[in-house]
Every structure is written in C-alpha cells, then in structure tokens.
C-alpha atoms as a PDB file:
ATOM      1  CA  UNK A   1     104.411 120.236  86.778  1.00  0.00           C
ATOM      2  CA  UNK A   2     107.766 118.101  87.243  1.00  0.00           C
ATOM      3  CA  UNK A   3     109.754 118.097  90.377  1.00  0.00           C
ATOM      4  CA  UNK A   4     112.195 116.269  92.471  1.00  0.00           C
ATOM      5  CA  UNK A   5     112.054 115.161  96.032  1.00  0.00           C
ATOM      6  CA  UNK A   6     116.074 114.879  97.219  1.00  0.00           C
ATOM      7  CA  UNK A   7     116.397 112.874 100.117  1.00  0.00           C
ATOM      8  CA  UNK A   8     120.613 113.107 101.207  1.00  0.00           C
ATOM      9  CA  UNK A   9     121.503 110.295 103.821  1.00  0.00           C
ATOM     10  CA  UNK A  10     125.053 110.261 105.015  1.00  0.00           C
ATOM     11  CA  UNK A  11     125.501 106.704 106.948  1.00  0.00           C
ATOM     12  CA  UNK A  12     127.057 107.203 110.000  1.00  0.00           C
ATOM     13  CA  UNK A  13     128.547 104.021 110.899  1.00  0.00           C
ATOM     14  CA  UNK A  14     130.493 102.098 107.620  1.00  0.00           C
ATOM     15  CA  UNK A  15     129.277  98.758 107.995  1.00  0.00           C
ATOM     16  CA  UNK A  16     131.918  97.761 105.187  1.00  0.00           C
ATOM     17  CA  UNK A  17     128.624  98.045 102.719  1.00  0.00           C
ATOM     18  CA  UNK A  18     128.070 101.607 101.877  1.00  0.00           C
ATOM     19  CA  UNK A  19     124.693 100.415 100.809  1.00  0.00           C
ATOM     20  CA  UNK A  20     122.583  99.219 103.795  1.00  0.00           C
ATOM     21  CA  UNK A  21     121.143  95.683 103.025  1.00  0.00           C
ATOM     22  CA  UNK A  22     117.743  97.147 104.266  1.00  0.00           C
ATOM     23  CA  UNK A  23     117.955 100.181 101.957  1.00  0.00           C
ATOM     24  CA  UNK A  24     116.561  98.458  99.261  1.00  0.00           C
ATOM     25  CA  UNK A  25     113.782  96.977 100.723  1.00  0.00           C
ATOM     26  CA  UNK A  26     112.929 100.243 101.848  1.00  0.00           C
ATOM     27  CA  UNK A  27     112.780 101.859  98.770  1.00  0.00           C
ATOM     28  CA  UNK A  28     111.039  98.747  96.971  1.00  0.00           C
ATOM     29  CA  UNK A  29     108.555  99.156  99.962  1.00  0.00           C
ATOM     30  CA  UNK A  30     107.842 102.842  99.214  1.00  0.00           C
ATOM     31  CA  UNK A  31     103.885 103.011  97.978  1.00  0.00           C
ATOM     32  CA  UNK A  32     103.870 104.464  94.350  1.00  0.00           C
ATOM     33  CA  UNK A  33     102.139 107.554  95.017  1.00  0.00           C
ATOM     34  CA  UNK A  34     100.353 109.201  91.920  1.00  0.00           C
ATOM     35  CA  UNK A  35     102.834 111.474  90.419  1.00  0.00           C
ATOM     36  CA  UNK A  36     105.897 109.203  91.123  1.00  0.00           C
ATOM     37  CA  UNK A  37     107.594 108.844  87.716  1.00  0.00           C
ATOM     38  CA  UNK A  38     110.727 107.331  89.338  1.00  0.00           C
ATOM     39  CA  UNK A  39     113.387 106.665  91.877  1.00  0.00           C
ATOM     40  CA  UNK A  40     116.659 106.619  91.419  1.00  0.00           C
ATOM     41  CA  UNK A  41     119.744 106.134  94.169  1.00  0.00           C
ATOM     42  CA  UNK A  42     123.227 108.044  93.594  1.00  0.00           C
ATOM     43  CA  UNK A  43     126.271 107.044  95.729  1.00  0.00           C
ATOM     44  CA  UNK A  44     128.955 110.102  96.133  1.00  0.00           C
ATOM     45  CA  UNK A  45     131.757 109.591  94.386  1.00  0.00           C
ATOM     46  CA  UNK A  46     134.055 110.826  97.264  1.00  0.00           C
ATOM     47  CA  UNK A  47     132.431 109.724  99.928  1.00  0.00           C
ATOM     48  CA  UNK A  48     130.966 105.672  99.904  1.00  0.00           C
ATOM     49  CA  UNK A  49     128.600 106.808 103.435  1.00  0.00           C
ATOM     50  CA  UNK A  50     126.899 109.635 100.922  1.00  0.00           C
ATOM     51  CA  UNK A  51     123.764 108.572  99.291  1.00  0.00           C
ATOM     52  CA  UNK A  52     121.146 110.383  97.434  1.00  0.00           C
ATOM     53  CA  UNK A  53     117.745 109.338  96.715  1.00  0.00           C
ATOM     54  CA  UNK A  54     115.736 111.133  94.256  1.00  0.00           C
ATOM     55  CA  UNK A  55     112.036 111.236  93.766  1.00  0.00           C
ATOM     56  CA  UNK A  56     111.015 112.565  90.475  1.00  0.00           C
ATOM     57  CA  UNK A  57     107.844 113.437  90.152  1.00  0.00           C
ATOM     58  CA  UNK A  58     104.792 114.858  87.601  1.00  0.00           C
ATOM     59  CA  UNK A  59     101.848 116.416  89.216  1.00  0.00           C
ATOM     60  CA  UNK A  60      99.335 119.194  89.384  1.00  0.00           C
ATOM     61  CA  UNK A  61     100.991 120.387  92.154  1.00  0.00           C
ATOM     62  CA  UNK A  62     104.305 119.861  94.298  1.00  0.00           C
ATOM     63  CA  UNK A  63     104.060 118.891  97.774  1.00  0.00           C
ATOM     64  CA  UNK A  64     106.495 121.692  99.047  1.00  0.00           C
ATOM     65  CA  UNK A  65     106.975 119.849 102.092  1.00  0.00           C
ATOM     66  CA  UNK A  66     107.593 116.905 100.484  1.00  0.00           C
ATOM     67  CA  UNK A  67     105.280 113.999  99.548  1.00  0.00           C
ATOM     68  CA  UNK A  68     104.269 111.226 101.560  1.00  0.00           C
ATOM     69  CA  UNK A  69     106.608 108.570 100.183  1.00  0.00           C
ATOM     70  CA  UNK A  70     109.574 110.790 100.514  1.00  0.00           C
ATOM     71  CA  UNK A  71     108.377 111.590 104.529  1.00  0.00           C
ATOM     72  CA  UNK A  72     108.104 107.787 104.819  1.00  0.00           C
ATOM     73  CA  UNK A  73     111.470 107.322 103.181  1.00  0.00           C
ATOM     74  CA  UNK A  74     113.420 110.364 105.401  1.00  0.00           C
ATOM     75  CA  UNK A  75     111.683 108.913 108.604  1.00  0.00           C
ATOM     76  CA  UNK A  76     112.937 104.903 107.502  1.00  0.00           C
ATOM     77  CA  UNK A  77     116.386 106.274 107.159  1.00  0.00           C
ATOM     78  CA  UNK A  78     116.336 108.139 109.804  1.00  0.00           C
ATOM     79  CA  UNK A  79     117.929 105.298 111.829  1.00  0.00           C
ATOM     80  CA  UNK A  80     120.933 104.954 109.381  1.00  0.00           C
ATOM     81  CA  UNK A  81     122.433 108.403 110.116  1.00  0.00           C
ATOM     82  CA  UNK A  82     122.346 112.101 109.244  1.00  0.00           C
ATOM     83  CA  UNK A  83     118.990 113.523 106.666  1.00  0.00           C
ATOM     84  CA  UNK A  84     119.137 115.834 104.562  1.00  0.00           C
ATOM     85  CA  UNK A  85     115.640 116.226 102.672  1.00  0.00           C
ATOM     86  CA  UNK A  86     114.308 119.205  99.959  1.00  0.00           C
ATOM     87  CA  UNK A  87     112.079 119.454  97.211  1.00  0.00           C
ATOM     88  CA  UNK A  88     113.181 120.794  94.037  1.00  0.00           C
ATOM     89  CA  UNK A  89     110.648 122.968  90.731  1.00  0.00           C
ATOM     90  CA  UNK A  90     111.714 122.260  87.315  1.00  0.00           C
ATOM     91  CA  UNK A  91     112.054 125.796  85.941  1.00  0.00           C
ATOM     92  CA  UNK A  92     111.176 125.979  82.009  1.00  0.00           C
ATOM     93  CA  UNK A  93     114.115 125.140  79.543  1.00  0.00           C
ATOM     94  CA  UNK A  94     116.362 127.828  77.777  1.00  0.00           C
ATOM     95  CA  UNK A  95     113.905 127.888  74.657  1.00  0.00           C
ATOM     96  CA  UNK A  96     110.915 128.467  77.013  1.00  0.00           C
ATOM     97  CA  UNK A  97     112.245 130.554  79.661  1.00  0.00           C
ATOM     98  CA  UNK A  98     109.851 133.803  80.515  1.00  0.00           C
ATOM     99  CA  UNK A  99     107.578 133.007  77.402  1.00  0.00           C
ATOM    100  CA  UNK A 100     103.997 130.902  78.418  1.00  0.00           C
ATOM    101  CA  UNK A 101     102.118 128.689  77.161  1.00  0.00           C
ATOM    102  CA  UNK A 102      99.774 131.097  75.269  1.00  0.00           C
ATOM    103  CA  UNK A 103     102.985 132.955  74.072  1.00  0.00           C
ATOM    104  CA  UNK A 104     104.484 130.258  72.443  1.00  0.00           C
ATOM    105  CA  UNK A 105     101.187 129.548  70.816  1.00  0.00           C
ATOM    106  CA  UNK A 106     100.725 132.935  69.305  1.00  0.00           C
ATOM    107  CA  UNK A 107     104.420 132.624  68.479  1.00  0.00           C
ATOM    108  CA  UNK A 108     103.807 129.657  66.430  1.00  0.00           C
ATOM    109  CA  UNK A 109     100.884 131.409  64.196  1.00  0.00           C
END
C-alpha cells in the first residue's frame, strides 16, 4: 500500500535562510524505517518560511498516526515554528478505480 506522511513547517522567525542550517541534518539523521521509499523537501513558492516535507512510503499497512520517523521529524522541528503533520492513502488510478485485484484479473481472461 503507498502513502505519504506530510509534515508542513512554517518557520517562525526568517533567519535570512528560509532553510534552517540544521534542517538538513535532521532529515539526513532520520532512521530509514522499512517502508520509506523517499523524502523529499518543497519550499512554497509564496512564502520562503513554508516548507513541506514529504515521506513517501510502501507498506503493508499505513501508520495512520504517522510513522516513527515522521513523529521524530514533527517533534525536531518543533523548535523552528508552527507543525502541521497528516498522513495521506494513495487511492487506485483512473483505470483501476472501484475494480480489484481479482476483477481486473477476470477482466484480462
């Protein structure tokens, strides 16, 4: 099952470096959990004290509540300002949507 771990940060005091020097280390320091495919950091386009970090994952289950890198990471950042933290399902594309495994199997035949 895929799914993403969003973890918003909005900085609250602009350092002149919208990008915290620790932030990186952070991240770097997360432990790769099984699952973790990837991490990726977006920067608003508005708003330089936005950030987003996403956690995409692929696992038997989701952690609804989030994982335990992405608690780690939302606690770490904590200290930079305002958290914003959800997890996210990947529903089925358009050509699979409503139609199962088994379906598209007996489809096939």
């Amino acid at each position: 099952m895929k799914w993403i771990e969003i973890i918003k940060l909005r900085v609250a005091e602009s350092s002149g470096d919208p990008f915290p020097r620790q932030l990186a280390e952070i991240i770097s320091g997360i432990h790769r959990e099984r699952g973790l495919v990837e991490i990726r950091l977006y920067r608003r386009t508005l708003l330089e004290s936005d950030l987003s970090i996403h956690l995409y994952w692929d696992s038997e289950q989701p952690a609804p509540q989030g994982s335990a890198a992405g608690l780690f990471l939302m606690h770490m950042l904590k200290a930079f300002g305002l958290i914003s933290h959800s997890v996210w399902l990947e529903e089925p594309g358009p050509g699979q949507a409503g139609v199962t495994g088994k379906q598209r199997m007996s489809k096939a035949i």
